[in-house]
C-alpha atoms as a PDB file:
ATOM      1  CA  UNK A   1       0.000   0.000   0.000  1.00  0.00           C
ATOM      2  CA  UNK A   2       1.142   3.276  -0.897  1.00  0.00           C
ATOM      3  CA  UNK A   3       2.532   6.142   2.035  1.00  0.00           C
ATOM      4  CA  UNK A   4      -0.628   6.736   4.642  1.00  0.00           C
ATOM      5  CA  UNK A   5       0.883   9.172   6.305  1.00  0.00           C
ATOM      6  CA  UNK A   6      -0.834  12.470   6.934  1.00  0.00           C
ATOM      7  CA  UNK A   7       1.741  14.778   5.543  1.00  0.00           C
ATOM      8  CA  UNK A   8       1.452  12.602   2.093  1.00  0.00           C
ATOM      9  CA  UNK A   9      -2.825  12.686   2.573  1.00  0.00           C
ATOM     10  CA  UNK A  10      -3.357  16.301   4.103  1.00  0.00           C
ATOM     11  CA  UNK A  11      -1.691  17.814   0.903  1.00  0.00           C
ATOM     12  CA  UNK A  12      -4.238  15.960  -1.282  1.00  0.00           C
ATOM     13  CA  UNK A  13      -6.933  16.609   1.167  1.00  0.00           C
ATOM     14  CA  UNK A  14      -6.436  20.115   0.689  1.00  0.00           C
ATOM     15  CA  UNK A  15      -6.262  19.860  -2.894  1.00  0.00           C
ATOM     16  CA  UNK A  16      -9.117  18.458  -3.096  1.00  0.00           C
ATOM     17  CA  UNK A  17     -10.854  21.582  -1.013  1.00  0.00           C
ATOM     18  CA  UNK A  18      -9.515  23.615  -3.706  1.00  0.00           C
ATOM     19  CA  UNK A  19     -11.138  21.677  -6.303  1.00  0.00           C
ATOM     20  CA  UNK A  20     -14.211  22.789  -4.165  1.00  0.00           C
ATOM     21  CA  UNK A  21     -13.732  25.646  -4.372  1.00  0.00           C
ATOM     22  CA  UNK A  22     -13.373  26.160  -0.168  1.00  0.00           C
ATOM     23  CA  UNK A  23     -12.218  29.700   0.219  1.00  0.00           C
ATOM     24  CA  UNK A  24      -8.054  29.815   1.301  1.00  0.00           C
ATOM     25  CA  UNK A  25      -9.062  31.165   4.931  1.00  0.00           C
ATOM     26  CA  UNK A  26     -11.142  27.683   5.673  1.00  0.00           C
ATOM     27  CA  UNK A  27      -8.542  25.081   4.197  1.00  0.00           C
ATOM     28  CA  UNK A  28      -5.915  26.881   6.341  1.00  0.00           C
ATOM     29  CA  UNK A  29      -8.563  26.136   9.476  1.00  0.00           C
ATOM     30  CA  UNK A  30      -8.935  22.804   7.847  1.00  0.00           C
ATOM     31  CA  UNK A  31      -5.344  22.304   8.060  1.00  0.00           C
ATOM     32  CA  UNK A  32      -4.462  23.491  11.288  1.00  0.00           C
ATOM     33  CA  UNK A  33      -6.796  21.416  12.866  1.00  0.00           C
ATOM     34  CA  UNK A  34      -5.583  18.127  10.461  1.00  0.00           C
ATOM     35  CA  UNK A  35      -1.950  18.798  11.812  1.00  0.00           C
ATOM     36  CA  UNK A  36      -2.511  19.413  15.133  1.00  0.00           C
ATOM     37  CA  UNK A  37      -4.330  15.784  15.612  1.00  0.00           C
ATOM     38  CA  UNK A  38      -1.483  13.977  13.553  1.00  0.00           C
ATOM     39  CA  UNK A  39       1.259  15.498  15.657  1.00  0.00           C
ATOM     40  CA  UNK A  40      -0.946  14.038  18.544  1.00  0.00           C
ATOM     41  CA  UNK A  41      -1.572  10.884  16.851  1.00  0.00           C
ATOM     42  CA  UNK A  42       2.388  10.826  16.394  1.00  0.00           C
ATOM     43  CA  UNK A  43       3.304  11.493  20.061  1.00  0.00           C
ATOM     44  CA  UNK A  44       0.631   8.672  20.890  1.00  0.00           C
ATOM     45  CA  UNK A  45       1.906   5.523  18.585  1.00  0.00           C
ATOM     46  CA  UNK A  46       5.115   6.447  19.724  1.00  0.00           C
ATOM     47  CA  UNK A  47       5.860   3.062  21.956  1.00  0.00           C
ATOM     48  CA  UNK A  48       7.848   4.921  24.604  1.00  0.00           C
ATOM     49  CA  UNK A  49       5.378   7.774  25.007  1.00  0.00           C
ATOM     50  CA  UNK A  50       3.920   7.037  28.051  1.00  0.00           C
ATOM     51  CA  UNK A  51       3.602  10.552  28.645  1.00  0.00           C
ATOM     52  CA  UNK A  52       4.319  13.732  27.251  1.00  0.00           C
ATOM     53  CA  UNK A  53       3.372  17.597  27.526  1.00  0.00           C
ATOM     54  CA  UNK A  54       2.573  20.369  25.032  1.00  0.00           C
ATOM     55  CA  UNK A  55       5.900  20.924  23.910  1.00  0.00           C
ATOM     56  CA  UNK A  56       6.366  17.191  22.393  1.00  0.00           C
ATOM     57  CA  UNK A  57       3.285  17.551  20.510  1.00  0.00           C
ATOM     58  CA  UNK A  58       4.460  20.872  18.681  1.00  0.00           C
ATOM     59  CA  UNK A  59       7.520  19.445  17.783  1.00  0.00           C
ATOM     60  CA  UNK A  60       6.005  16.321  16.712  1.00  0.00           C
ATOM     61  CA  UNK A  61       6.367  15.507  12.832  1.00  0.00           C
ATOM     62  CA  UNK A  62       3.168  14.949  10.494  1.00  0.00           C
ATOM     63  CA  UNK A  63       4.180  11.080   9.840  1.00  0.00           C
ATOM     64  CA  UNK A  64       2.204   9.552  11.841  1.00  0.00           C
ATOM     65  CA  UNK A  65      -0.088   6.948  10.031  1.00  0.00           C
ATOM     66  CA  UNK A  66      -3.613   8.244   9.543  1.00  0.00           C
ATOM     67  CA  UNK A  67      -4.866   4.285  10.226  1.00  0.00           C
ATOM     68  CA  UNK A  68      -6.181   5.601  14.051  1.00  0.00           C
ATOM     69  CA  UNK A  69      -8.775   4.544  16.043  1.00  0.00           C
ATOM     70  CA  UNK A  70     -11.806   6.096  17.774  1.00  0.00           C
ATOM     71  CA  UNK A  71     -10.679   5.971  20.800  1.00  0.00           C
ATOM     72  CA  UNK A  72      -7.639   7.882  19.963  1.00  0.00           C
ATOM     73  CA  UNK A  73      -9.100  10.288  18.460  1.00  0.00           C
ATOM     74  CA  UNK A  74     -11.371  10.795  21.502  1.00  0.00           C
ATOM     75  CA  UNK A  75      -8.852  10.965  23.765  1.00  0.00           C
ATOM     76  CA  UNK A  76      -7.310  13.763  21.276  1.00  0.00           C
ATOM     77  CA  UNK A  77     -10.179  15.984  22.523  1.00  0.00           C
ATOM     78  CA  UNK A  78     -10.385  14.695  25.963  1.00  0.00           C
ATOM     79  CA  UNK A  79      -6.699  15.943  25.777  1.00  0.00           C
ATOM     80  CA  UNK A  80      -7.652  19.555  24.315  1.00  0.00           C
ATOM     81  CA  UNK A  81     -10.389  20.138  26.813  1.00  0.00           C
ATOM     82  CA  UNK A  82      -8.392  19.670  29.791  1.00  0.00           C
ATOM     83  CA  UNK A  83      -5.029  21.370  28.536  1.00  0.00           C
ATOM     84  CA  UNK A  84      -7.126  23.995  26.731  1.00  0.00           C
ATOM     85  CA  UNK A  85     -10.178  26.417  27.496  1.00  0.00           C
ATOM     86  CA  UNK A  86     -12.065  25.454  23.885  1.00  0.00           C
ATOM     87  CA  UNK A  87     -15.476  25.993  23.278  1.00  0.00           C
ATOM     88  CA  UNK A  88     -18.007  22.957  22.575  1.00  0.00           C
ATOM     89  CA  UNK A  89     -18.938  25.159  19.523  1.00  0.00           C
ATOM     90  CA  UNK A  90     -15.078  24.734  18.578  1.00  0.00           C
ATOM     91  CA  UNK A  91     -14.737  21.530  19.518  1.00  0.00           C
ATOM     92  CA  UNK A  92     -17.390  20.763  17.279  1.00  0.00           C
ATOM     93  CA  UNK A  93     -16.098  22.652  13.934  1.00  0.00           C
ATOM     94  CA  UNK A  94     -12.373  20.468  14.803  1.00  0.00           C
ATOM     95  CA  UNK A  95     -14.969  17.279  14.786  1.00  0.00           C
ATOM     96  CA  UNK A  96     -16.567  17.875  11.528  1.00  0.00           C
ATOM     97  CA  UNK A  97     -13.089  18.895   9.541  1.00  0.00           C
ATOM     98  CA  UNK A  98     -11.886  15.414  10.879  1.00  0.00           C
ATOM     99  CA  UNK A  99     -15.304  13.592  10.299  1.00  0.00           C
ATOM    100  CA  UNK A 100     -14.251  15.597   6.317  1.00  0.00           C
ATOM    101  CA  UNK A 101     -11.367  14.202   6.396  1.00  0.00           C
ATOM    102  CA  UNK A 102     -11.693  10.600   7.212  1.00  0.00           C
ATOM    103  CA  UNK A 103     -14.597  10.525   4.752  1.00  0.00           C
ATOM    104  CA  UNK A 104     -12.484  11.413   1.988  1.00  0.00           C
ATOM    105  CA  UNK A 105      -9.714   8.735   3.393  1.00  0.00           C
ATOM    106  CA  UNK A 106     -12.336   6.211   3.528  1.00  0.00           C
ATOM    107  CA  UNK A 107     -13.642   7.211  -0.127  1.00  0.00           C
ATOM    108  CA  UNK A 108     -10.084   6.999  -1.382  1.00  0.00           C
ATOM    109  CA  UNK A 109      -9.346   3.054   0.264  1.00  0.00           C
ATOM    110  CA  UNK A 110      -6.565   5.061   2.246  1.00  0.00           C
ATOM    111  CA  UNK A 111      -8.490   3.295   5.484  1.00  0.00           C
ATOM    112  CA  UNK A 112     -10.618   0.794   6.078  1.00  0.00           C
ATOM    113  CA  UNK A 113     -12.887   2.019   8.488  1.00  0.00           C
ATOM    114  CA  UNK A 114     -14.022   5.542   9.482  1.00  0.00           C
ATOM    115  CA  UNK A 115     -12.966   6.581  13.187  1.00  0.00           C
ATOM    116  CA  UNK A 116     -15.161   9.624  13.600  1.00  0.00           C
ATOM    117  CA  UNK A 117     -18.244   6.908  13.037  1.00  0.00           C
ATOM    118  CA  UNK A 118     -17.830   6.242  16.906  1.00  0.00           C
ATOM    119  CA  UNK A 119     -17.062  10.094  18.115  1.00  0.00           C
ATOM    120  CA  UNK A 120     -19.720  12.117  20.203  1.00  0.00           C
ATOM    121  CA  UNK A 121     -19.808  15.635  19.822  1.00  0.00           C
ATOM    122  CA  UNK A 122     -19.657  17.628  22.938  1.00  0.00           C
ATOM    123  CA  UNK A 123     -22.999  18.898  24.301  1.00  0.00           C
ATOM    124  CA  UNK A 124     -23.692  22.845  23.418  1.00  0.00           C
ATOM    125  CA  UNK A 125     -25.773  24.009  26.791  1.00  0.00           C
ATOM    126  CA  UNK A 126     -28.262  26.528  25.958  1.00  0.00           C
ATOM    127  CA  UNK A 127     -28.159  26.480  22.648  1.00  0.00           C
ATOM    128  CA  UNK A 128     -29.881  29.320  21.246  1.00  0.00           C
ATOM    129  CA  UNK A 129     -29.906  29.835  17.179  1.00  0.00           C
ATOM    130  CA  UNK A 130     -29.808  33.670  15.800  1.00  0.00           C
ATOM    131  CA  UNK A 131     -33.029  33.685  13.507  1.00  0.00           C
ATOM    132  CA  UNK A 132     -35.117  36.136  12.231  1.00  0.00           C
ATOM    133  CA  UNK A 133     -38.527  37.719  13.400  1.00  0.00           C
ATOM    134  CA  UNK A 134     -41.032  37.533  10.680  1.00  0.00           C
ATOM    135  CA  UNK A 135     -40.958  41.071   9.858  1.00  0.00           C
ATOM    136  CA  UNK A 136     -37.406  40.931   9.853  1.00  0.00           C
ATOM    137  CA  UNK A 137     -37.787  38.295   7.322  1.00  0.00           C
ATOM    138  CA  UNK A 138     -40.474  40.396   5.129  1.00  0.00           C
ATOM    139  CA  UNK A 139     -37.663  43.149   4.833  1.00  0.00           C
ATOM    140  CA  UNK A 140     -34.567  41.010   3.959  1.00  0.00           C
ATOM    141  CA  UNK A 141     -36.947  39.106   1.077  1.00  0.00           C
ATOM    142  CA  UNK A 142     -37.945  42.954  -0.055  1.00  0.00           C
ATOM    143  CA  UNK A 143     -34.727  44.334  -0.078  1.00  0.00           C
ATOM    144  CA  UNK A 144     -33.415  41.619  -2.680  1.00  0.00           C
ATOM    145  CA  UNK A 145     -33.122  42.717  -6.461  1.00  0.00           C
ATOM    146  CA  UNK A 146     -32.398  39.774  -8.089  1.00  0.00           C
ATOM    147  CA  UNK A 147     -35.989  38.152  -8.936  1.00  0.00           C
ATOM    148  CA  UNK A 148     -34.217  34.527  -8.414  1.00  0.00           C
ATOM    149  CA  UNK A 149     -32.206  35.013  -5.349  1.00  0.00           C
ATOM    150  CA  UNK A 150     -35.794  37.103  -3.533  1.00  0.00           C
ATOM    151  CA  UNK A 151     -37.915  33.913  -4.255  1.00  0.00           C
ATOM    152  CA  UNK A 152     -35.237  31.537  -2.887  1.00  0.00           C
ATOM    153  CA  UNK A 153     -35.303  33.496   0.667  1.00  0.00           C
ATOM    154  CA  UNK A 154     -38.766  33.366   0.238  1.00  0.00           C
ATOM    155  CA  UNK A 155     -39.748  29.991  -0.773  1.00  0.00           C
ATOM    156  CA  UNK A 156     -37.355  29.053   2.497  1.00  0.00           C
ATOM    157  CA  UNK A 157     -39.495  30.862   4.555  1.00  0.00           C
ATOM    158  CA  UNK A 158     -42.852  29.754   3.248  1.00  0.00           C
ATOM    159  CA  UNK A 159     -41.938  26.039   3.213  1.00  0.00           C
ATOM    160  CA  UNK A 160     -38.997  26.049   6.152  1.00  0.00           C
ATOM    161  CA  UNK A 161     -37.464  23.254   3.450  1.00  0.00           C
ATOM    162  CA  UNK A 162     -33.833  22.349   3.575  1.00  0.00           C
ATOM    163  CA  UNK A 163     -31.473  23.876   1.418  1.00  0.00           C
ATOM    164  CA  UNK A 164     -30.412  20.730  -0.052  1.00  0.00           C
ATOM    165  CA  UNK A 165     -34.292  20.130  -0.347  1.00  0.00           C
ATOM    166  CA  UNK A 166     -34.595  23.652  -2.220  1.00  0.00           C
ATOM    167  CA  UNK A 167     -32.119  22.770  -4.546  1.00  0.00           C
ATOM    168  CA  UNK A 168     -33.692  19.389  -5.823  1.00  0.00           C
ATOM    169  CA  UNK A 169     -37.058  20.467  -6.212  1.00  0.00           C
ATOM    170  CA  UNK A 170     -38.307  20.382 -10.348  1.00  0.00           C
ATOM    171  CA  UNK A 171     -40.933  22.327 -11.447  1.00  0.00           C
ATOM    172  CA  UNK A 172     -43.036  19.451 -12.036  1.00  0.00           C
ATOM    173  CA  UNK A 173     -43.197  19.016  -8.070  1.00  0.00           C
ATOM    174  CA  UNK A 174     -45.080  21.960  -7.809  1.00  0.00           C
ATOM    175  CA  UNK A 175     -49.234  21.949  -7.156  1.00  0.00           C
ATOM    176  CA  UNK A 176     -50.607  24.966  -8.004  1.00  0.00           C
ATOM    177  CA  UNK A 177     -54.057  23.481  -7.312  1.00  0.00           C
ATOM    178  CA  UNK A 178     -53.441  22.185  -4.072  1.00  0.00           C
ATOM    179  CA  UNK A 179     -50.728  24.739  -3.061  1.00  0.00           C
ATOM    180  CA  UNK A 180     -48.688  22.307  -2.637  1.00  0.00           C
ATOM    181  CA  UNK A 181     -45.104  20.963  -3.201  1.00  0.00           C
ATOM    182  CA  UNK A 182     -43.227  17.809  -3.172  1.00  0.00           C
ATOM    183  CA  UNK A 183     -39.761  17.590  -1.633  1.00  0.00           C
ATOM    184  CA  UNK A 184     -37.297  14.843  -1.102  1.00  0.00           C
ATOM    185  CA  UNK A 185     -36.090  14.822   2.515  1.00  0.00           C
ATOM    186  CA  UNK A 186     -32.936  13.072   4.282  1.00  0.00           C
ATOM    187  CA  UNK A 187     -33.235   9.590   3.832  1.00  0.00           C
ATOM    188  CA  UNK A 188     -34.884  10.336   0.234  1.00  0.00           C
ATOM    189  CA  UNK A 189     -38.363  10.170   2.393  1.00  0.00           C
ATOM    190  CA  UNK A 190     -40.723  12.231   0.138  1.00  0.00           C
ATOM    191  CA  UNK A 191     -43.046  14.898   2.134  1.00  0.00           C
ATOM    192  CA  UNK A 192     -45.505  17.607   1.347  1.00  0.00           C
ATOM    193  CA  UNK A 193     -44.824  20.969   2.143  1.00  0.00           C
ATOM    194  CA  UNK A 194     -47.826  23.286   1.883  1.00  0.00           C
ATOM    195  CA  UNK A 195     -47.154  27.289  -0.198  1.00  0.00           C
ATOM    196  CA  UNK A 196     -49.214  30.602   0.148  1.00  0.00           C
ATOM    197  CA  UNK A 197     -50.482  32.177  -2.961  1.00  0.00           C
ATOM    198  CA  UNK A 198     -48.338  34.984  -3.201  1.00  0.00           C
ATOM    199  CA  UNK A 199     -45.500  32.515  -3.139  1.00  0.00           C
ATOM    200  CA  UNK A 200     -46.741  30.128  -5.508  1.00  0.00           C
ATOM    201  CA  UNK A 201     -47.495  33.881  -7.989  1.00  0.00           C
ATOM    202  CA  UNK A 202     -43.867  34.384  -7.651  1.00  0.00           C
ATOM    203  CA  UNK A 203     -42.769  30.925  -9.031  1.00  0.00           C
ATOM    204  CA  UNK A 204     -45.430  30.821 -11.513  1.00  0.00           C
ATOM    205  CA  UNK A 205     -43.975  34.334 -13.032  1.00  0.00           C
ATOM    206  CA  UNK A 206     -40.059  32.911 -12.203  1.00  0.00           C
ATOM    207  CA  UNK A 207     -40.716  29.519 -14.343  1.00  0.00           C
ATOM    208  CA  UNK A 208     -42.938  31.555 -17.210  1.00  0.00           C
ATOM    209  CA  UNK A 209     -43.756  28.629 -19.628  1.00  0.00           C
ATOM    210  CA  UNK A 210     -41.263  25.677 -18.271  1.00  0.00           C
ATOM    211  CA  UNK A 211     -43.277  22.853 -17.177  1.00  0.00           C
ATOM    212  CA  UNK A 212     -40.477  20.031 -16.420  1.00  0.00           C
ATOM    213  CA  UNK A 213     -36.794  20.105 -15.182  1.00  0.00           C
ATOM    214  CA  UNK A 214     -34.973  22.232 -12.223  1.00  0.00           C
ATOM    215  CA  UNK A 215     -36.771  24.850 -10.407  1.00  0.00           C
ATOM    216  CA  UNK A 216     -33.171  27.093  -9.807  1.00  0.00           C
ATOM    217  CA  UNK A 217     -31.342  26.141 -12.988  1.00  0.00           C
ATOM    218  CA  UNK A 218     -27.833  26.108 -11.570  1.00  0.00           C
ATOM    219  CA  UNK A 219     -24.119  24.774 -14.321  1.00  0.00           C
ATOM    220  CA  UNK A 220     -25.366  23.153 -17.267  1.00  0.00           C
ATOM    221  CA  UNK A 221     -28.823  23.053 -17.063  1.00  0.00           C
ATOM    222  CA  UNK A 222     -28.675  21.097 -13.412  1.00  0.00           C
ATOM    223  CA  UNK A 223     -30.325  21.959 -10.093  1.00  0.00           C
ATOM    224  CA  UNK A 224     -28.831  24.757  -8.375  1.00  0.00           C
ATOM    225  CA  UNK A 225     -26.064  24.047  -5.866  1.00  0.00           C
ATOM    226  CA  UNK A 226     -26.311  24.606  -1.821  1.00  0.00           C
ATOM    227  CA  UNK A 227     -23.181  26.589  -2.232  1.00  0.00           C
ATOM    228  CA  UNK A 228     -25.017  28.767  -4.860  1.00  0.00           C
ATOM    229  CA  UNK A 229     -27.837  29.354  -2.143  1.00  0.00           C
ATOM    230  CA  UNK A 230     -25.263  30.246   0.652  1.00  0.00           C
ATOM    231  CA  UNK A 231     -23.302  32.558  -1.641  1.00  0.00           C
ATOM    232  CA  UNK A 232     -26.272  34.390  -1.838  1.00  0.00           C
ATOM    233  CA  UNK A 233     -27.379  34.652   1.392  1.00  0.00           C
ATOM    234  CA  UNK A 234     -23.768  35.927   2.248  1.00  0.00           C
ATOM    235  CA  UNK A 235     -24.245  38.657  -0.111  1.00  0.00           C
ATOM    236  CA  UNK A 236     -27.688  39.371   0.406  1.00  0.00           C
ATOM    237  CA  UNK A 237     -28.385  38.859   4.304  1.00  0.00           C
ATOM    238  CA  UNK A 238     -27.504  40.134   7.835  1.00  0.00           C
ATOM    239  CA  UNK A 239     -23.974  38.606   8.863  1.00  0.00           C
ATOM    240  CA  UNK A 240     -25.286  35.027  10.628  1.00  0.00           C
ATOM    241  CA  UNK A 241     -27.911  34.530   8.536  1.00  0.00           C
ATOM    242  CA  UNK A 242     -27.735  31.417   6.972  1.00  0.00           C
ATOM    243  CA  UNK A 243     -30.827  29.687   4.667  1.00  0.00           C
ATOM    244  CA  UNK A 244     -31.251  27.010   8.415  1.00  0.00           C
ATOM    245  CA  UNK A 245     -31.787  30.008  10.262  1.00  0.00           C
ATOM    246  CA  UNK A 246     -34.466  31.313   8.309  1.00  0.00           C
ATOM    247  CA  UNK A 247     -35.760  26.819   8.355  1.00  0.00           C
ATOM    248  CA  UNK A 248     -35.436  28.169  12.181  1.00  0.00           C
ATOM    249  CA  UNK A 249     -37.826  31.413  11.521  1.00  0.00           C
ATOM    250  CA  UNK A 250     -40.160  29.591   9.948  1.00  0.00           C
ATOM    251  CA  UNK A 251     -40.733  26.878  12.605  1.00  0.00           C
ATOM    252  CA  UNK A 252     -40.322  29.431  15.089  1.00  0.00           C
ATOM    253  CA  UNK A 253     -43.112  31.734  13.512  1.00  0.00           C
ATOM    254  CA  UNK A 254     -45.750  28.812  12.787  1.00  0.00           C
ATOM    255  CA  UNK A 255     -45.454  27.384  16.470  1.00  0.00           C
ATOM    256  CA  UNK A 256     -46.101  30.985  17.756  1.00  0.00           C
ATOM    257  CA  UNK A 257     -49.515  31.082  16.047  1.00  0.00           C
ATOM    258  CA  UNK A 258     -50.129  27.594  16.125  1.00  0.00           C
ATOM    259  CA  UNK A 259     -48.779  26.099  19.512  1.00  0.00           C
ATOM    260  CA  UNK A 260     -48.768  23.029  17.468  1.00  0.00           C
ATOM    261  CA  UNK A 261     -45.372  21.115  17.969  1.00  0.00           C
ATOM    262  CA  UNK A 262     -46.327  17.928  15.739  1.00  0.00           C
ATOM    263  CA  UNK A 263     -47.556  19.852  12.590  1.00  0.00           C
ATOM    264  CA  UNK A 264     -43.996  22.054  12.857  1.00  0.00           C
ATOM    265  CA  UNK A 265     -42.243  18.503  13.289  1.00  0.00           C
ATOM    266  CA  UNK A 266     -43.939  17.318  10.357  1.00  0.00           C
ATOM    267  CA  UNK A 267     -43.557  20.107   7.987  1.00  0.00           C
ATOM    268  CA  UNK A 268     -39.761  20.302   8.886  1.00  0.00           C
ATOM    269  CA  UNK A 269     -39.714  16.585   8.124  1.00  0.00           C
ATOM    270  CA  UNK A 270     -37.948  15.650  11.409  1.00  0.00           C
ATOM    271  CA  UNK A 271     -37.914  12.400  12.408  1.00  0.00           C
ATOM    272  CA  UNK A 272     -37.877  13.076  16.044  1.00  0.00           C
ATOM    273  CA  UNK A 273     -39.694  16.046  18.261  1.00  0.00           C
ATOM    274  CA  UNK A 274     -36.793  16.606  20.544  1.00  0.00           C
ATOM    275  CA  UNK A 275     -34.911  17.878  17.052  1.00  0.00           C
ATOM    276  CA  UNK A 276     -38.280  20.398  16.565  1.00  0.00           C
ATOM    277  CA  UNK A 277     -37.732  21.695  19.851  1.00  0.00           C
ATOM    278  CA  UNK A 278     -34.637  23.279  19.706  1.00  0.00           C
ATOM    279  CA  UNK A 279     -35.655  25.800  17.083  1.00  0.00           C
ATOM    280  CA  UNK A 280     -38.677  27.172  19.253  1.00  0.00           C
ATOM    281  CA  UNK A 281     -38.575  30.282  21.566  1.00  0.00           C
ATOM    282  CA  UNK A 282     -41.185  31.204  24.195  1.00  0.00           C
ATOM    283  CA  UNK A 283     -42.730  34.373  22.700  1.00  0.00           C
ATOM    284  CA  UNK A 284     -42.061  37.406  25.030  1.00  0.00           C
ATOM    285  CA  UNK A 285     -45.156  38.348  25.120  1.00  0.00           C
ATOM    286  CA  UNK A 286     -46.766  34.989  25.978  1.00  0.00           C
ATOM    287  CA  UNK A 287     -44.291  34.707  29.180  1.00  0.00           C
ATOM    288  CA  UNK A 288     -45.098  38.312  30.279  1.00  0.00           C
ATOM    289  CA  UNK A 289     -48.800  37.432  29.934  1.00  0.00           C
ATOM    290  CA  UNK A 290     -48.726  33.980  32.164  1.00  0.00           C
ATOM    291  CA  UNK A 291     -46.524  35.909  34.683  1.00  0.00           C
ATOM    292  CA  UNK A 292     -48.881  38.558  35.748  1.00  0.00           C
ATOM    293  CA  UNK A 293     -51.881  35.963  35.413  1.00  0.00           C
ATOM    294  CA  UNK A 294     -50.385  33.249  37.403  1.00  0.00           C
ATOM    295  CA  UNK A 295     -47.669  33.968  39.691  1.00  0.00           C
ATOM    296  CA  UNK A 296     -49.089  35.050  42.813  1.00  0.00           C
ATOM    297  CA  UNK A 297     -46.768  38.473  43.176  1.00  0.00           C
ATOM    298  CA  UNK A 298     -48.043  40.164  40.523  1.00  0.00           C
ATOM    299  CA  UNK A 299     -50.999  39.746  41.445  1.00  0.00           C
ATOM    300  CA  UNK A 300     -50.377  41.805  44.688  1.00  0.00           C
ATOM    301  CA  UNK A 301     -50.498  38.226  46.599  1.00  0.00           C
ATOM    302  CA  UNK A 302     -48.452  37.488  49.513  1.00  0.00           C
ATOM    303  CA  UNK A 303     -49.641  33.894  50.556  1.00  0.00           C
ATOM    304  CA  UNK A 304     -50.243  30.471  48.916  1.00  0.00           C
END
């Protein structure tokens, strides 16, 4: 087998973000976080390491084999939590440019099983997403130019659909009848996602007399791509606001009105209602209401 090193496989790694056109600022993150594992990973299948401090690891060369298991790679950031002050949220972007990684290692035969399969990702406490209030929402959508990048913010909001969901739907999904569209979730499980009129106006005028193919014509004649739809959100809205957040708006906005947990759940298409919770807030307004009608101080009450 040819060299498995990871000074042989981050070069081609990164050459292969390139290719993907990952902007120079992110494969440097990529790579710092790549390099500072396999100078861990080095220190660690060393035989006569039995233990060692900061200073071996940043002298440590990149030739350590990237053949590792989970548990070393768990003990990697058992080892930067207790040496360093990182934040879950940080810990979690070093987790997902390994999981990148070792998914392109495992699609290459470099190894023969991946070893972020068996990693948990630190818990986030309090976890609270940046999203935008609806009329928020109605003034980003207005202040768009471009006719197709204003009806993909919008048809995000109206359907809270995933990007990748956005980017796959044909125009043949569409029920103008019904008000209706059909949209291929994770797992390729088909739902229904339900349109207003004014949206469904917009598309009609977008598509003019196409009746078949991609909604968002993207390179040669395909479906638009996800990056297409976050370049354009970077361009067009507030900095944070990414196409989930404004998934997160819409859920947020129809459980307001609705108080209905299990229609959001549905019409997000998550499997499980603990992954619909996280996106709702308490409105304001409700809380301040059920304060001053049920807690017995502000209602000038002193006993039970």
């Amino acid at each position: 087998m040819e060299n498995t090193s990871f000074a042989e496989w981050l070069d081609r790694f990164s050459g292969y973000l390139r290719m993907q056109n990952y902007s120079p600022r992110t494969i440097k993150k990529y790579e710092q976080t790549i390099q500072r594992f396999a100078r861990y990973a080095w220190v660690r299948q060393q035989a006569d390491q039995d233990s060692f401090g900061e200073e071996d690891i940043n002298n440590a060369p990149l030739d350590a084999d990237v053949n590792v298991s989970s548990a070393l790679v768990t003990d990697f950031f058992s080892y930067l939590t207790e040496r360093r002050d990182y934040k879950p949220k940080t810990l979690h972007r070093m987790i997902s440019t390994l999981s990148s990684f070792y998914r392109y290692l495992y699609i290459q035969g470099v190894v023969v099983a991946n070893p972020m399969l068996g990693v948990e990702r630190p818990r986030i406490k309090n976890q609270e997403l940046k999203y935008l209030k609806h009329s928020q929402v109605i003034r980003l959508i207005r202040s768009i130019e471009n006719e197709r990048d204003r009806l993909i913010v919008r048809l995000i909001y109206a359907t809270g659909v995933r990007v990748s969901e956005l980017c796959a739907i044909n125009v043949e999904d569409i029920d103008f009848e019904e008000q209706t569209i059909r949209v291929k979730g994770k797992g390729d499980k088909i739902r229904t996602v339900f349109v207003d009129e004014g949206t469904l106006e917009d598309i009609d005028e977008f598509i003019g007399n196409r009746i078949e193919g991609p909604l968002f014509v993207g390179q040669q004649g395909k479906h638009i791509s996800p990056r297409t739809v976050q370049h354009i959100f970077k361009k067009n809205a507030p900095d944070g606001i990414t196409p989930h957040k404004i998934r997160h708006s819409y859920a947020s906005e129809l459980y307001r009105r609705s108080k209905n947990l299990r229609i959001v759940q549905e019409n997000l298409g998550h499997s499980s209602i603990k992954t619909t919770e996280i996106y709702l807030h308490t409105d304001l307004e409700e809380r301040k209401r059920v304060y001053q009608q049920y807690f017995p101080l502000s209602n000038g009450k002193m006993d039970g």
